[in-house]
N, C-alpha and C. Protein backbone atom coordinates (compact mmCIF):
# COMPACT_ATOMS: atom_id res chain seq x y z
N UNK A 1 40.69 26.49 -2.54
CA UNK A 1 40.14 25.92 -1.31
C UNK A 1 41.26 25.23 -0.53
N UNK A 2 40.80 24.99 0.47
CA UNK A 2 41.95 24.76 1.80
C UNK A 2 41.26 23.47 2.29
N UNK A 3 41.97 22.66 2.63
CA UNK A 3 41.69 21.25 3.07
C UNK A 3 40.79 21.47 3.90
N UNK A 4 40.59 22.49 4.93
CA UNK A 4 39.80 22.42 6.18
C UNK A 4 38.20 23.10 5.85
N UNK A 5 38.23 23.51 4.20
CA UNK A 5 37.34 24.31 3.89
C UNK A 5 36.60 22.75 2.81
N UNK A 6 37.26 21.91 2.35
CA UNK A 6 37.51 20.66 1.55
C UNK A 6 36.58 19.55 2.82
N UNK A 7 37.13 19.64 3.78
CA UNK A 7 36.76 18.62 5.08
C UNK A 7 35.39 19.21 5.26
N UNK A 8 34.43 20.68 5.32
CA UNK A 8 33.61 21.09 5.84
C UNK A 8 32.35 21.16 4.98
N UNK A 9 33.03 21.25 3.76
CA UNK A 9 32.62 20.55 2.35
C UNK A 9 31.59 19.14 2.67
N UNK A 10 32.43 18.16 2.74
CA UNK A 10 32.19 17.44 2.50
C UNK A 10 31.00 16.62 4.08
N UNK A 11 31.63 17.23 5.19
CA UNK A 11 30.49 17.08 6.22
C UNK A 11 29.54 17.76 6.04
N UNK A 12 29.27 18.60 5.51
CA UNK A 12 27.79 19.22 5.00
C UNK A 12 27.27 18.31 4.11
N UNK A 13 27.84 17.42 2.88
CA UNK A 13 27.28 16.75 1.89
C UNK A 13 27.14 15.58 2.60
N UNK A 14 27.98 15.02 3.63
CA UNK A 14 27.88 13.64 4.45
C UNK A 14 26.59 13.89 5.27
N UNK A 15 26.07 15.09 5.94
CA UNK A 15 24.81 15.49 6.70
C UNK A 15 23.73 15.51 6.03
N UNK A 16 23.45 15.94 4.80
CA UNK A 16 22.86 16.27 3.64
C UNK A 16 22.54 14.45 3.20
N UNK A 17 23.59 13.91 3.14
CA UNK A 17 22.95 12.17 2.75
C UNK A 17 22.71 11.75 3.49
N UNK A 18 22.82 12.08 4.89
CA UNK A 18 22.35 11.51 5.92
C UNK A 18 20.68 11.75 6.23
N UNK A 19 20.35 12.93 6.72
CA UNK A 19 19.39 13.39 6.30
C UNK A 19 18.39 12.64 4.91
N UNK A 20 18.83 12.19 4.01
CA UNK A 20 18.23 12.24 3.00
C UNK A 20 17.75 10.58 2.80
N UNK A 21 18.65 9.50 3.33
CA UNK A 21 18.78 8.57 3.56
C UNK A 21 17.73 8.07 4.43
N UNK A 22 17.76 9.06 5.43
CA UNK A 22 16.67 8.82 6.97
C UNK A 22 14.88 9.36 5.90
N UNK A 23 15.27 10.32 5.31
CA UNK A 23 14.20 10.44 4.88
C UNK A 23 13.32 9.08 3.56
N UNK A 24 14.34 8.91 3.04
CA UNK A 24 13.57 8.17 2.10
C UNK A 24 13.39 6.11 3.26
N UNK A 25 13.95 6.46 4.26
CA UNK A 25 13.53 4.85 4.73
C UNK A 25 12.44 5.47 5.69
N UNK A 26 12.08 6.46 5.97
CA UNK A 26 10.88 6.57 6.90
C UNK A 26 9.78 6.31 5.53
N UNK A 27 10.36 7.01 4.16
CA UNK A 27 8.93 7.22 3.31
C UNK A 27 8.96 5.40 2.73
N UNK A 28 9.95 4.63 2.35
CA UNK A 28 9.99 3.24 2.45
C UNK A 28 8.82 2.63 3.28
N UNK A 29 9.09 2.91 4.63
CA UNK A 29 8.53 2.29 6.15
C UNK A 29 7.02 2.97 5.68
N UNK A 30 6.64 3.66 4.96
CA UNK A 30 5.58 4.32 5.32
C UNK A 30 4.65 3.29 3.60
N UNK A 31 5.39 3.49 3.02
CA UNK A 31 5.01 3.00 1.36
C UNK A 31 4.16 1.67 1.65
N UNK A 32 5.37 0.70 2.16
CA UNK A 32 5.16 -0.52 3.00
C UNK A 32 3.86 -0.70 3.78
N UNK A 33 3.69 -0.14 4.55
CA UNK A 33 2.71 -0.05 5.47
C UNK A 33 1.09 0.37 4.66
N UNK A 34 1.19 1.14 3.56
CA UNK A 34 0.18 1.39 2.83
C UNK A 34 -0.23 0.49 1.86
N UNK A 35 0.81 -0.03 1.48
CA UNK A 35 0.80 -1.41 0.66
C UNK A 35 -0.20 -2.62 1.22
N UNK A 36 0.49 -2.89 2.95
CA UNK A 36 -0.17 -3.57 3.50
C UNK A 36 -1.62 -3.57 3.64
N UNK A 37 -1.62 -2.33 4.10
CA UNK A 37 -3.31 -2.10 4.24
C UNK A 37 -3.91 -2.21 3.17
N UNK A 38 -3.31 -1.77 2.27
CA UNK A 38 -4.35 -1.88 0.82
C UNK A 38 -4.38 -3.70 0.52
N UNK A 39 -3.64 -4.23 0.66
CA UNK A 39 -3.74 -5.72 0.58
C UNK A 39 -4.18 -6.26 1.12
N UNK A 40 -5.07 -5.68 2.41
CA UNK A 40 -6.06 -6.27 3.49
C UNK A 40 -7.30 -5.95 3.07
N UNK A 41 -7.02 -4.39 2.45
CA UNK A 41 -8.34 -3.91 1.99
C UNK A 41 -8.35 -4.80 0.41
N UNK A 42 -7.89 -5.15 0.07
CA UNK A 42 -7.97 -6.07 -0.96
C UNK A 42 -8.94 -7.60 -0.87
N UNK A 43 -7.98 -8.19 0.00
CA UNK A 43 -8.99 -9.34 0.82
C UNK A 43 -9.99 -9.12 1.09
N UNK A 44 -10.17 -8.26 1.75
CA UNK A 44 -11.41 -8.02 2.60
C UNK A 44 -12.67 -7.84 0.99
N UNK A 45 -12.38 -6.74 0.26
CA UNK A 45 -13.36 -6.85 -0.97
C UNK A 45 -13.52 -7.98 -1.91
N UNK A 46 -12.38 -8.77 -1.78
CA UNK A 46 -12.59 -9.68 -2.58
C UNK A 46 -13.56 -10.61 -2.19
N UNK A 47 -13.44 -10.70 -0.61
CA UNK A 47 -14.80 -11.85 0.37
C UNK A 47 -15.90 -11.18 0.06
N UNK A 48 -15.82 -9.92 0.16
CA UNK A 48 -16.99 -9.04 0.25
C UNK A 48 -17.76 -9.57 -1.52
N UNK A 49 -17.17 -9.35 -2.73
CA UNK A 49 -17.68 -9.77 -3.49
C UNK A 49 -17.98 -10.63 -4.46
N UNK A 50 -17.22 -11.95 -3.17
CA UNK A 50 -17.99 -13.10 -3.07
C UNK A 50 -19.17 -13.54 -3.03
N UNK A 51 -19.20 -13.15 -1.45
CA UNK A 51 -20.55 -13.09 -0.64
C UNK A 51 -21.59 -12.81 -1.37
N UNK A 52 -21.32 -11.43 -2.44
CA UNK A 52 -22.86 -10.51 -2.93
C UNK A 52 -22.69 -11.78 -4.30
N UNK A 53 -21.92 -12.17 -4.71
CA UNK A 53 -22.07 -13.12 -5.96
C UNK A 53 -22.78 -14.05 -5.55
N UNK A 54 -22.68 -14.67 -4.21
CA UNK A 54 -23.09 -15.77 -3.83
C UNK A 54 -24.89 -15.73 -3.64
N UNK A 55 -24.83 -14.84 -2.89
CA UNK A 55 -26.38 -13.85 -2.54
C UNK A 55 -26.91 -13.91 -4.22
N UNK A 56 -26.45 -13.15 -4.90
CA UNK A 56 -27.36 -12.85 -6.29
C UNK A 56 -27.54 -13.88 -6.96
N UNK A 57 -26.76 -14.87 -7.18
CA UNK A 57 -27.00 -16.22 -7.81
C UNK A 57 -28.09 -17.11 -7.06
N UNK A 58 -28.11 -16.86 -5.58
CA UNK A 58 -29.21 -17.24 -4.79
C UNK A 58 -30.50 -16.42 -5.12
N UNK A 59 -30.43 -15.62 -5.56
CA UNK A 59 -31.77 -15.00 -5.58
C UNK A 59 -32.25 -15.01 -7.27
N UNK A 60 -31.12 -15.37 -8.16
CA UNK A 60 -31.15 -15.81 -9.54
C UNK A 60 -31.98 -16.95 -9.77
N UNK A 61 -31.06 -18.32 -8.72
CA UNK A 61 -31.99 -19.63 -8.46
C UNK A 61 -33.24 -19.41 -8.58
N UNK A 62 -33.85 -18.73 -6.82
CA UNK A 62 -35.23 -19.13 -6.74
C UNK A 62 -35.89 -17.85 -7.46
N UNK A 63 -35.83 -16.71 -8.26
CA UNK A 63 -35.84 -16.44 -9.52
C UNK A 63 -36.88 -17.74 -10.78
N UNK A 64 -36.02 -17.96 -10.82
CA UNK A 64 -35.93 -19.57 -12.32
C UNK A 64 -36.95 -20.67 -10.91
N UNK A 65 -36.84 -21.07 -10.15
CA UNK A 65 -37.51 -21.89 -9.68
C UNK A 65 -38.96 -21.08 -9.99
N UNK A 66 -39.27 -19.99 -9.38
CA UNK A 66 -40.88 -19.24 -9.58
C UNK A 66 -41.16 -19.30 -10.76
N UNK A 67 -40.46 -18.87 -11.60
CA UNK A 67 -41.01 -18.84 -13.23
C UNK A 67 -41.15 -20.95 -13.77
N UNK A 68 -40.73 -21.56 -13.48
CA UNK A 68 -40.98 -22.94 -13.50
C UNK A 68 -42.24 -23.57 -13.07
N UNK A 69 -42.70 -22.61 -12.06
CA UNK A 69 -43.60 -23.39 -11.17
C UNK A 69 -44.76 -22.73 -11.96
């Protein structure tokens, strides 16, 4: 091989990490972003099954209050 064949070499492998580089921070940027949402969708169920805990223990109560009376 010949230096200029050595140089053309190696800008194909410099294009090639370039390329490859861009690809894995778009799939980063993208990972991230799914993460997020799932951590909203996280919150969000966790209020959500609150709420129905809160509800069923309410309806547990007056439950036990009827059978008392």
């Amino acid at each position: 091989m010949n230096i200029d064949t050595d140089i053309q070499s190696l800008e194909v492998r410099i294009d090639s990490l370039i390329g490859e580089t861009r690809r894995l921070i778009e799939e980063n940027r993208s990972l991230k972003e799914n993460r997020d949402n799932l951590l909203e969708e996280k919150t969000h169920l966790r209020e959500k099954n609150r709420l129905a805990r809160s509800r069923l223990e309410s309806i547990v109560d007056k439950l036990r209050n009827i059978e008392e009376t």
